[in-house]
PDB file of N, CA and C in Angstrom:
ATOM      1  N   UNK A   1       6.726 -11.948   5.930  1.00  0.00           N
ATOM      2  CA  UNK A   1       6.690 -10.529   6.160  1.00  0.00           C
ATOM      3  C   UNK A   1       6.951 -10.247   7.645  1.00  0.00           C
ATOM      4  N   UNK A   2       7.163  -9.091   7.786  1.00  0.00           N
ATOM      5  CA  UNK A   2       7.797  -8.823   9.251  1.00  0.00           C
ATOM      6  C   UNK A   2       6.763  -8.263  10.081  1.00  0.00           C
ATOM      7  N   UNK A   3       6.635  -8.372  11.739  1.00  0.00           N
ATOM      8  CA  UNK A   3       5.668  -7.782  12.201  1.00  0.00           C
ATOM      9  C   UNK A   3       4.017  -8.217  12.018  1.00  0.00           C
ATOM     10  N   UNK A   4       3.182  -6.652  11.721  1.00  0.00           N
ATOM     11  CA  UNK A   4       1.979  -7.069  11.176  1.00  0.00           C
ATOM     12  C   UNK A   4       1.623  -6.790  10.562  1.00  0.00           C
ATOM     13  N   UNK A   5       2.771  -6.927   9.110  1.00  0.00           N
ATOM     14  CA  UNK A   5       2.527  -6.987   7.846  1.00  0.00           C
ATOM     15  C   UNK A   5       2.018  -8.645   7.096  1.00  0.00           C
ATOM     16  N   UNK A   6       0.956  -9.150   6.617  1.00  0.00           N
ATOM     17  CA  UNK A   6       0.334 -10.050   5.640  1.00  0.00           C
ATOM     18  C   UNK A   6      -0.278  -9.885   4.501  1.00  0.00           C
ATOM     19  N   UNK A   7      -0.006 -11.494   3.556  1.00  0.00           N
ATOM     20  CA  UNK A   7       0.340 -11.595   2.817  1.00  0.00           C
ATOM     21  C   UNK A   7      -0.594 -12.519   1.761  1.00  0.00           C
ATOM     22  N   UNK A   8      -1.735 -12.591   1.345  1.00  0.00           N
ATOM     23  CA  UNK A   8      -2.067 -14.013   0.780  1.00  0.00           C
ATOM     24  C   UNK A   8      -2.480 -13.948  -0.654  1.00  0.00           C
ATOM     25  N   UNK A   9      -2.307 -15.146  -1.104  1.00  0.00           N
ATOM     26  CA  UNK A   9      -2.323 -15.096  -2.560  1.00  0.00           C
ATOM     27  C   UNK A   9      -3.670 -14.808  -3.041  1.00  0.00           C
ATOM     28  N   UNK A  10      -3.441 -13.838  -4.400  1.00  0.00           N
ATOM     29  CA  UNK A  10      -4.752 -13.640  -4.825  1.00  0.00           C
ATOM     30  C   UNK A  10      -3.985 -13.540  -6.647  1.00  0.00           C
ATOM     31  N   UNK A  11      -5.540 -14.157  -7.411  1.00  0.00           N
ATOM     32  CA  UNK A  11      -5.044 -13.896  -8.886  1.00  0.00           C
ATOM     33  C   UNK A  11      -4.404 -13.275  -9.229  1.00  0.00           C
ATOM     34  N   UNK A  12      -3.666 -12.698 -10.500  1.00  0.00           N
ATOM     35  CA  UNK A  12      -2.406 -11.764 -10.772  1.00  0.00           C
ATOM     36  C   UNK A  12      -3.539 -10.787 -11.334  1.00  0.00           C
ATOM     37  N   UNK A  13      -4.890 -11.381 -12.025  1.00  0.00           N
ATOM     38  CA  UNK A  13      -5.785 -10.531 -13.153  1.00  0.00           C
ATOM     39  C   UNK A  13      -6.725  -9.937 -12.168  1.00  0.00           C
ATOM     40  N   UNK A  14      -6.413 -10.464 -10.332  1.00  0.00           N
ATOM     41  CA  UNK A  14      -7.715  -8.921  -9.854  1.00  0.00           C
ATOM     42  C   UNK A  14      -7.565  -8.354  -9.509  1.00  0.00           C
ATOM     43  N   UNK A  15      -8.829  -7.347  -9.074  1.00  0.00           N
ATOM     44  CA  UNK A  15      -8.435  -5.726  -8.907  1.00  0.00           C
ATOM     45  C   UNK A  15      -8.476  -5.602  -7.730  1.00  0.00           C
ATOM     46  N   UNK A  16      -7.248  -4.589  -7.150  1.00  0.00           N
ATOM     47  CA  UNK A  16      -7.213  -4.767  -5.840  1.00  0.00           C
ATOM     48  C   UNK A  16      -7.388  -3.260  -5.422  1.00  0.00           C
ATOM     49  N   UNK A  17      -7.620  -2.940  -4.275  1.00  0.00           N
ATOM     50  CA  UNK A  17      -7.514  -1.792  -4.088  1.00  0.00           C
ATOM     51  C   UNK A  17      -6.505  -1.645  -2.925  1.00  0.00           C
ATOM     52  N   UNK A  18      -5.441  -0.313  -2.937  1.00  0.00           N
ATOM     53  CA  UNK A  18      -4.964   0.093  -1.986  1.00  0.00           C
ATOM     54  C   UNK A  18      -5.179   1.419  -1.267  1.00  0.00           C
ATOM     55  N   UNK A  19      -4.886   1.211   0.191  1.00  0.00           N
ATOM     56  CA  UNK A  19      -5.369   2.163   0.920  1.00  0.00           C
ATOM     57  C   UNK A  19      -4.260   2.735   1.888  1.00  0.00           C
ATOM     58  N   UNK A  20      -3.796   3.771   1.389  1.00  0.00           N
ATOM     59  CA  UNK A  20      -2.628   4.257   2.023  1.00  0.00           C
ATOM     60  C   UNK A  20      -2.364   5.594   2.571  1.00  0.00           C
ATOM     61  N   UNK A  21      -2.109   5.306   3.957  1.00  0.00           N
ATOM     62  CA  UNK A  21      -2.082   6.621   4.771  1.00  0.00           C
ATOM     63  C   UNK A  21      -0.391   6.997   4.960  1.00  0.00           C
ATOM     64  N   UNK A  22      -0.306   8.400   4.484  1.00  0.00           N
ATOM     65  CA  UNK A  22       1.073   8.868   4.917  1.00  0.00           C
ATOM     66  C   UNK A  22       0.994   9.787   5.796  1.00  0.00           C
ATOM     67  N   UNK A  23       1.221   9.565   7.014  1.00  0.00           N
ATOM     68  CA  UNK A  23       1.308  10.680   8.761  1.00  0.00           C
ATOM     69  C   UNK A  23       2.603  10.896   8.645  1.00  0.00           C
ATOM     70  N   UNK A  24       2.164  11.629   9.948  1.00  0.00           N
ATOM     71  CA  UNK A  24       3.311  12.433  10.594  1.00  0.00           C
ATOM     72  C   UNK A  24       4.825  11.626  10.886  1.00  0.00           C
ATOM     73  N   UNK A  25       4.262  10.208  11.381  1.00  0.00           N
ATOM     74  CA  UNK A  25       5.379   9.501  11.791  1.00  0.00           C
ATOM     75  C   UNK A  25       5.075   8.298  10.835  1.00  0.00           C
ATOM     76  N   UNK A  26       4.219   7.884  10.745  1.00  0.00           N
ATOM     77  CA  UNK A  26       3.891   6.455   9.996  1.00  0.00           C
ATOM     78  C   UNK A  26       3.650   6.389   8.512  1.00  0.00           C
ATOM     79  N   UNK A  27       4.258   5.419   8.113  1.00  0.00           N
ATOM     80  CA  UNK A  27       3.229   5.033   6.705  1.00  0.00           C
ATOM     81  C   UNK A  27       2.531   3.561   6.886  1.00  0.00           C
ATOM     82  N   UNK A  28       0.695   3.419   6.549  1.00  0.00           N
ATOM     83  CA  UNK A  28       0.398   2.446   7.131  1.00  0.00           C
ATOM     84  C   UNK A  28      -0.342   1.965   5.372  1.00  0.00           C
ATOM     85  N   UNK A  29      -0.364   0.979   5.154  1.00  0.00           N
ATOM     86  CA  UNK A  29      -0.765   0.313   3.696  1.00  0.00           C
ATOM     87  C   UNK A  29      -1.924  -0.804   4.384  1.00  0.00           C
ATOM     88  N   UNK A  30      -2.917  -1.024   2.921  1.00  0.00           N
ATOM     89  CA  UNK A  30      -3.732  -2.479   3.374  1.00  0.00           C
ATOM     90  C   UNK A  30      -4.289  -2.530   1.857  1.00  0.00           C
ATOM     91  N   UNK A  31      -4.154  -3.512   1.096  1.00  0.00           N
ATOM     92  CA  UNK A  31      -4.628  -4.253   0.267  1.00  0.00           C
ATOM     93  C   UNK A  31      -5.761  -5.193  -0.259  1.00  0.00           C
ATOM     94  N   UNK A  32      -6.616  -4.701  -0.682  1.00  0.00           N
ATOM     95  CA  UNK A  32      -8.058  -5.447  -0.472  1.00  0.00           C
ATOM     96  C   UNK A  32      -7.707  -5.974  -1.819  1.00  0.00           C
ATOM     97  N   UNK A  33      -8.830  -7.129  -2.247  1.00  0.00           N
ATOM     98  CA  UNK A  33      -9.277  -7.620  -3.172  1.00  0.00           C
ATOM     99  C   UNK A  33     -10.565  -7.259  -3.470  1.00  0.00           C
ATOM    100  N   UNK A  34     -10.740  -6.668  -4.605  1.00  0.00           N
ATOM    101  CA  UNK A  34     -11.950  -6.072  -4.588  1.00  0.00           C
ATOM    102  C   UNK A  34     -12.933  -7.300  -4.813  1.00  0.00           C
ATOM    103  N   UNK A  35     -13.049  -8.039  -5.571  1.00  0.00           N
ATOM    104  CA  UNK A  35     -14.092  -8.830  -5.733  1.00  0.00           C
ATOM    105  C   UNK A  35     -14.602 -10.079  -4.454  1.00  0.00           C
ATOM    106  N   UNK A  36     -13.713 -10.231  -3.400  1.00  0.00           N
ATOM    107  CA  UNK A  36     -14.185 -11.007  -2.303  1.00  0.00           C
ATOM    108  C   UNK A  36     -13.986  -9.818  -1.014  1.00  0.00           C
ATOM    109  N   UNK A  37     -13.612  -8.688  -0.833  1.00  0.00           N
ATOM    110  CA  UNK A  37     -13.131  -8.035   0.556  1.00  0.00           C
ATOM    111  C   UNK A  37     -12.042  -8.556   1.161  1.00  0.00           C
ATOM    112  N   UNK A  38     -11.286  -9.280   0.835  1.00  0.00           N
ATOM    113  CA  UNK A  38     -10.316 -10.140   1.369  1.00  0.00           C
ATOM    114  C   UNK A  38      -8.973  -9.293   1.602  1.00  0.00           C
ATOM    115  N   UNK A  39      -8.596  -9.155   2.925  1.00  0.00           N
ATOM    116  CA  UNK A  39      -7.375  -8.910   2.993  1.00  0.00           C
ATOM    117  C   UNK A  39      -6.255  -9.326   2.922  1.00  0.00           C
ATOM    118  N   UNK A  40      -5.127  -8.961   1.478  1.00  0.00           N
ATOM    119  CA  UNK A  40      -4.051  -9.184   1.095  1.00  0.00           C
ATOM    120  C   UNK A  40      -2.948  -9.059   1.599  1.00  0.00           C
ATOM    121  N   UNK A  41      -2.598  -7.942   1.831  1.00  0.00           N
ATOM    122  CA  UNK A  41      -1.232  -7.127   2.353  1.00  0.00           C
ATOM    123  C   UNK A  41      -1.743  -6.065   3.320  1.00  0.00           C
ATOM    124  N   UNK A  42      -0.669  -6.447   4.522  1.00  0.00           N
ATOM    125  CA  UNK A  42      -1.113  -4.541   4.978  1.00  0.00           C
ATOM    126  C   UNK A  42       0.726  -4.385   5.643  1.00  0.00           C
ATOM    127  N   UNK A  43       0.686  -3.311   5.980  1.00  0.00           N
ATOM    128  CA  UNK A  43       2.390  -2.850   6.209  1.00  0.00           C
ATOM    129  C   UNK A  43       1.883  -1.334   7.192  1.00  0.00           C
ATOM    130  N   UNK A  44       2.627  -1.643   8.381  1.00  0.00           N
ATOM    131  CA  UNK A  44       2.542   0.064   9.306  1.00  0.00           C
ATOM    132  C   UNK A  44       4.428  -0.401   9.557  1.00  0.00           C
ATOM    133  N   UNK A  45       4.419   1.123   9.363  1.00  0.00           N
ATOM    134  CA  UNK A  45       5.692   1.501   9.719  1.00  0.00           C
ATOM    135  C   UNK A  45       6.373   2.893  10.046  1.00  0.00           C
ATOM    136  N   UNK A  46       7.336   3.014  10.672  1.00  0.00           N
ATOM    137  CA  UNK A  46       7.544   4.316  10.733  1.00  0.00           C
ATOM    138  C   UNK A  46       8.889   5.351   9.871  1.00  0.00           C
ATOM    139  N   UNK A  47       8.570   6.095   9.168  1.00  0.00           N
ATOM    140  CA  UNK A  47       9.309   6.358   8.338  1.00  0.00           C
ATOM    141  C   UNK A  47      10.132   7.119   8.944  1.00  0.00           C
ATOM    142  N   UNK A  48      10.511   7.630  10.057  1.00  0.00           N
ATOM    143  CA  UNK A  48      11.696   8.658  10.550  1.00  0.00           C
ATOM    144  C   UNK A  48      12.188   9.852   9.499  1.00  0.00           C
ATOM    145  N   UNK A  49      10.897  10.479   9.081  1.00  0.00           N
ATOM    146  CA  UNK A  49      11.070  11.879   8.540  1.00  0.00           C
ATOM    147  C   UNK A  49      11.259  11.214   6.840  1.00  0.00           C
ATOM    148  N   UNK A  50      11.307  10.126   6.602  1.00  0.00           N
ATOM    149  CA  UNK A  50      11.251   9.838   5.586  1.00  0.00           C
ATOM    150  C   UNK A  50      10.238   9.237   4.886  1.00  0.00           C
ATOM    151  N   UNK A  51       9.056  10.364   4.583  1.00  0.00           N
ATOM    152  CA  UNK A  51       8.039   9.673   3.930  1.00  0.00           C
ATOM    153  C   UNK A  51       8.170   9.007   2.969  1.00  0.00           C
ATOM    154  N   UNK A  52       8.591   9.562   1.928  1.00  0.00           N
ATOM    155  CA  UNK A  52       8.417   9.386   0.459  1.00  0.00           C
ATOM    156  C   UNK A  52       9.138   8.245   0.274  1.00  0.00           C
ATOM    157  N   UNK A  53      10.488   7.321   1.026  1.00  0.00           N
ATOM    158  CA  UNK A  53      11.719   6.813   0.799  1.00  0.00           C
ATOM    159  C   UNK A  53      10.558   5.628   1.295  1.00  0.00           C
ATOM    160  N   UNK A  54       9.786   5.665   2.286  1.00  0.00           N
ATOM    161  CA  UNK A  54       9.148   4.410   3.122  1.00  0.00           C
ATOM    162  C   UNK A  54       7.553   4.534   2.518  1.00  0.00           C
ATOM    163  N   UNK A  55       7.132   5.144   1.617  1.00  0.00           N
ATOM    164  CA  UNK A  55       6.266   4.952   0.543  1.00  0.00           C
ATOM    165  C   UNK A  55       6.260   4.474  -0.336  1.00  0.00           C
ATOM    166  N   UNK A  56       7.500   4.529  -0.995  1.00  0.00           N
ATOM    167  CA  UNK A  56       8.193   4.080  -2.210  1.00  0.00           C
ATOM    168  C   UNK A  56       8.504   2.614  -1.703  1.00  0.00           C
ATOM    169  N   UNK A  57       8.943   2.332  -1.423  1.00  0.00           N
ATOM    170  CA  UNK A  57       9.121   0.918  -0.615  1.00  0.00           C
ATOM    171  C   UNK A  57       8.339   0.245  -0.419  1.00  0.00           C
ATOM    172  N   UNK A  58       6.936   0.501   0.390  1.00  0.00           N
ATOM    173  CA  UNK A  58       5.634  -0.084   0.569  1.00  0.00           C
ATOM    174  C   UNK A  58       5.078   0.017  -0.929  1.00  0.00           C
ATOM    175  N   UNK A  59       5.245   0.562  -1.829  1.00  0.00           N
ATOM    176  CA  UNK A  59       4.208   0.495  -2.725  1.00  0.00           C
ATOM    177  C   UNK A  59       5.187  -0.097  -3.778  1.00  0.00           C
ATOM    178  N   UNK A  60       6.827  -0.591  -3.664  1.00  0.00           N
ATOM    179  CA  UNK A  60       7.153  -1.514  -4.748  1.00  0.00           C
ATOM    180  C   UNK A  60       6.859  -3.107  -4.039  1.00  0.00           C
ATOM    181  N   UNK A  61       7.203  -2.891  -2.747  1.00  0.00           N
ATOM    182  CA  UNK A  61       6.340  -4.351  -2.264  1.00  0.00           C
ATOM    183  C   UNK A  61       5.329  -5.020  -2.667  1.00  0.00           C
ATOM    184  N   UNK A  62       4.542  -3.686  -2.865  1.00  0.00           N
ATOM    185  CA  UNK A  62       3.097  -4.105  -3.155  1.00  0.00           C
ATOM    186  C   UNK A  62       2.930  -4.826  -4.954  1.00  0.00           C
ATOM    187  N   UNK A  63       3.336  -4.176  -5.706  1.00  0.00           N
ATOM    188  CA  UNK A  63       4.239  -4.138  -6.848  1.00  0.00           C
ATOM    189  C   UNK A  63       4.579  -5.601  -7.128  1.00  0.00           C
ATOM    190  N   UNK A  64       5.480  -6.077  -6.069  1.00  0.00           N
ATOM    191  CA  UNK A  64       6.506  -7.324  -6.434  1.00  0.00           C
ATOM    192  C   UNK A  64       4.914  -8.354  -5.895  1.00  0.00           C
ATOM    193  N   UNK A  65       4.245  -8.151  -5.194  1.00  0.00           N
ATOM    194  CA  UNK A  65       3.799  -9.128  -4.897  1.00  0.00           C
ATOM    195  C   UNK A  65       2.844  -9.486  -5.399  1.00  0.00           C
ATOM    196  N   UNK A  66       2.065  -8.433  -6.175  1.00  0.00           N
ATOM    197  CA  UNK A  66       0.766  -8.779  -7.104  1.00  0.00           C
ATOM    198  C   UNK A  66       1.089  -8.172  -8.300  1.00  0.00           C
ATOM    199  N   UNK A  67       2.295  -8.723  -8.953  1.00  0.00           N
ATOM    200  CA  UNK A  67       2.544  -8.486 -10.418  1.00  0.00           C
ATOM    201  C   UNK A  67       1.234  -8.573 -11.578  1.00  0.00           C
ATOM    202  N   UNK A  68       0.558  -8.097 -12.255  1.00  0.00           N
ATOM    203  CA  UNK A  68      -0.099  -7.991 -13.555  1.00  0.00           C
ATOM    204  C   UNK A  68      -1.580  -7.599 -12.756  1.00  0.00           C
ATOM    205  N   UNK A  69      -1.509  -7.413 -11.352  1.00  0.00           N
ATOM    206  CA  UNK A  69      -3.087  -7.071 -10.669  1.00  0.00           C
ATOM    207  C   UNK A  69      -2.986  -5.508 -11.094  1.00  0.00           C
ATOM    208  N   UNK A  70      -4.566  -5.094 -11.169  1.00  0.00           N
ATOM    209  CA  UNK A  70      -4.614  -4.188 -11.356  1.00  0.00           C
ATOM    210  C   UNK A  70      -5.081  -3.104  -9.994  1.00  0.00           C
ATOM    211  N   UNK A  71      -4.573  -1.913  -9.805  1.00  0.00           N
ATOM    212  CA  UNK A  71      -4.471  -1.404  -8.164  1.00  0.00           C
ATOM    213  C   UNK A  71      -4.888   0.031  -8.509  1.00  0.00           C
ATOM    214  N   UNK A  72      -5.917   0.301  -7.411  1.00  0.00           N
ATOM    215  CA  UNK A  72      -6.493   1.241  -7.736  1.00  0.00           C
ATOM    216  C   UNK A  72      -5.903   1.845  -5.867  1.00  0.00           C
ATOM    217  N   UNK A  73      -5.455   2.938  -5.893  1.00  0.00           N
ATOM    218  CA  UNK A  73      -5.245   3.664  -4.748  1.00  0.00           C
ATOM    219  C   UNK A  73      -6.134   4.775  -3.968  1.00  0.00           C
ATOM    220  N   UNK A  74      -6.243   4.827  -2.712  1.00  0.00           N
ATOM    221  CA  UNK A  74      -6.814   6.289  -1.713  1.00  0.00           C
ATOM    222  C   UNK A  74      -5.925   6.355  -1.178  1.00  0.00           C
ATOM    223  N   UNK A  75      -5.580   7.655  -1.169  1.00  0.00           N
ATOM    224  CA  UNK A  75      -4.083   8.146  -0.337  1.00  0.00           C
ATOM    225  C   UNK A  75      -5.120   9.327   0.344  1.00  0.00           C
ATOM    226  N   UNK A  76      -4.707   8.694   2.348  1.00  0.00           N
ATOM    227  CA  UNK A  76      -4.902  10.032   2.892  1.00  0.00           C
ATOM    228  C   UNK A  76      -3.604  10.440   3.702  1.00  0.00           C
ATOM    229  N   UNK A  77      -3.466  11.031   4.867  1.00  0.00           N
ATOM    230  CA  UNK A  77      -2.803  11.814   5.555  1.00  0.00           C
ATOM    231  C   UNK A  77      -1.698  12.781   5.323  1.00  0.00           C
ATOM    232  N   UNK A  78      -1.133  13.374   6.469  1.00  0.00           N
ATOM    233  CA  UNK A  78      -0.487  14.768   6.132  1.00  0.00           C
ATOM    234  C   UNK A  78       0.373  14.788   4.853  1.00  0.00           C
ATOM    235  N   UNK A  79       1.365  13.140   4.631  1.00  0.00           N
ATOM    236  CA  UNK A  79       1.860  13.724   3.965  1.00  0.00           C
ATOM    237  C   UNK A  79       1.479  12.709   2.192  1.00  0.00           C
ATOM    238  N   UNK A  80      -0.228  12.547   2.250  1.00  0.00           N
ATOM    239  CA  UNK A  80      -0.606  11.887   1.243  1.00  0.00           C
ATOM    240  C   UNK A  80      -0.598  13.034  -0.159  1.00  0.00           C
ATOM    241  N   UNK A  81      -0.850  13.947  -0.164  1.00  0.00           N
ATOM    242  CA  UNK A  81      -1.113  15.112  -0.948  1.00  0.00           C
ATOM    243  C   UNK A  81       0.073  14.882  -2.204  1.00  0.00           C
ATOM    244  N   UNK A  82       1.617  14.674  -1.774  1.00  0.00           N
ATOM    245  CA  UNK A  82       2.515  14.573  -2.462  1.00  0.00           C
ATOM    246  C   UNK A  82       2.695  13.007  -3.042  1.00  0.00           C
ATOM    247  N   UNK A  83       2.105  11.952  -2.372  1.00  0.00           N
ATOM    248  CA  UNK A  83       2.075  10.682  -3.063  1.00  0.00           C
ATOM    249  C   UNK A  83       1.015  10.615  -3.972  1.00  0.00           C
ATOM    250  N   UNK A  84      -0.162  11.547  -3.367  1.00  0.00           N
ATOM    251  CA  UNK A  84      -1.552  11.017  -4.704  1.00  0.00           C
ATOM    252  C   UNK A  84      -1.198  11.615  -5.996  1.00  0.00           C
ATOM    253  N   UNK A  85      -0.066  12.990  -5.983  1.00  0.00           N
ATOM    254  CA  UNK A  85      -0.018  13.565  -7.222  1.00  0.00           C
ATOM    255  C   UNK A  85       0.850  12.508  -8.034  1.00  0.00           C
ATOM    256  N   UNK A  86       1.749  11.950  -7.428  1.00  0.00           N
ATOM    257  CA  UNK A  86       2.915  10.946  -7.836  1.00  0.00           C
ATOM    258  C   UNK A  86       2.328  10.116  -8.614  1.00  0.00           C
ATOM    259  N   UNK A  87       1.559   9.656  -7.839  1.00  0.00           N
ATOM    260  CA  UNK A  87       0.451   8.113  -8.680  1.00  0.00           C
ATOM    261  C   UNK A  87      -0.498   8.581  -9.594  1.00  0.00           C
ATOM    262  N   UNK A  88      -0.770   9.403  -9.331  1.00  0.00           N
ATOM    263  CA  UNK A  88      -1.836  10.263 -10.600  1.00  0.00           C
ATOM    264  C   UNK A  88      -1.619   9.914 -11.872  1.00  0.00           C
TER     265      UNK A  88
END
């Protein structure tokens, strides 16, 4: 992964939670494992007016990398309002 985005293996069957902020300039992701606290994945980046295009992206990453886990999301910032309805 690029930057200070990481990565580590966790079962395909646990539940993970994601925590994803969409700002003004950034979209920043982090991936817990719920049953140890363990951090999985995290991703900051800056979307250049393109939230939704660099949301979508971070969250098929997330996707490809913990296929059959089950992911429970918190979406905050300015422009979280339009991703939490998405995932709803």
């Amino acid at each position: 992964m690029i930057g200070s985005e990481a990565q580590k293996q966790v079962e395909v069957n646990n539940e993970l939670l994601v925590g994803f902020d969409v700002g003004s300039t950034t979209v920043k992701a982090v991936v817990l494992d719920v049953s140890s606290g363990t951090e999985c994945f995290r991703a900051y980046r800056r979307h250049r007016a393109r939230q939704a295009e660099e949301a979508a992206a971070i969250i098929g990453e997330i996707g490809q990398a913990f296929p059959g886990a089950s992911l429970t999301f918190a979406v905050t910032g300015s422009g979280g309002a339009p991703l939490a309805k998405a995932l709803d």
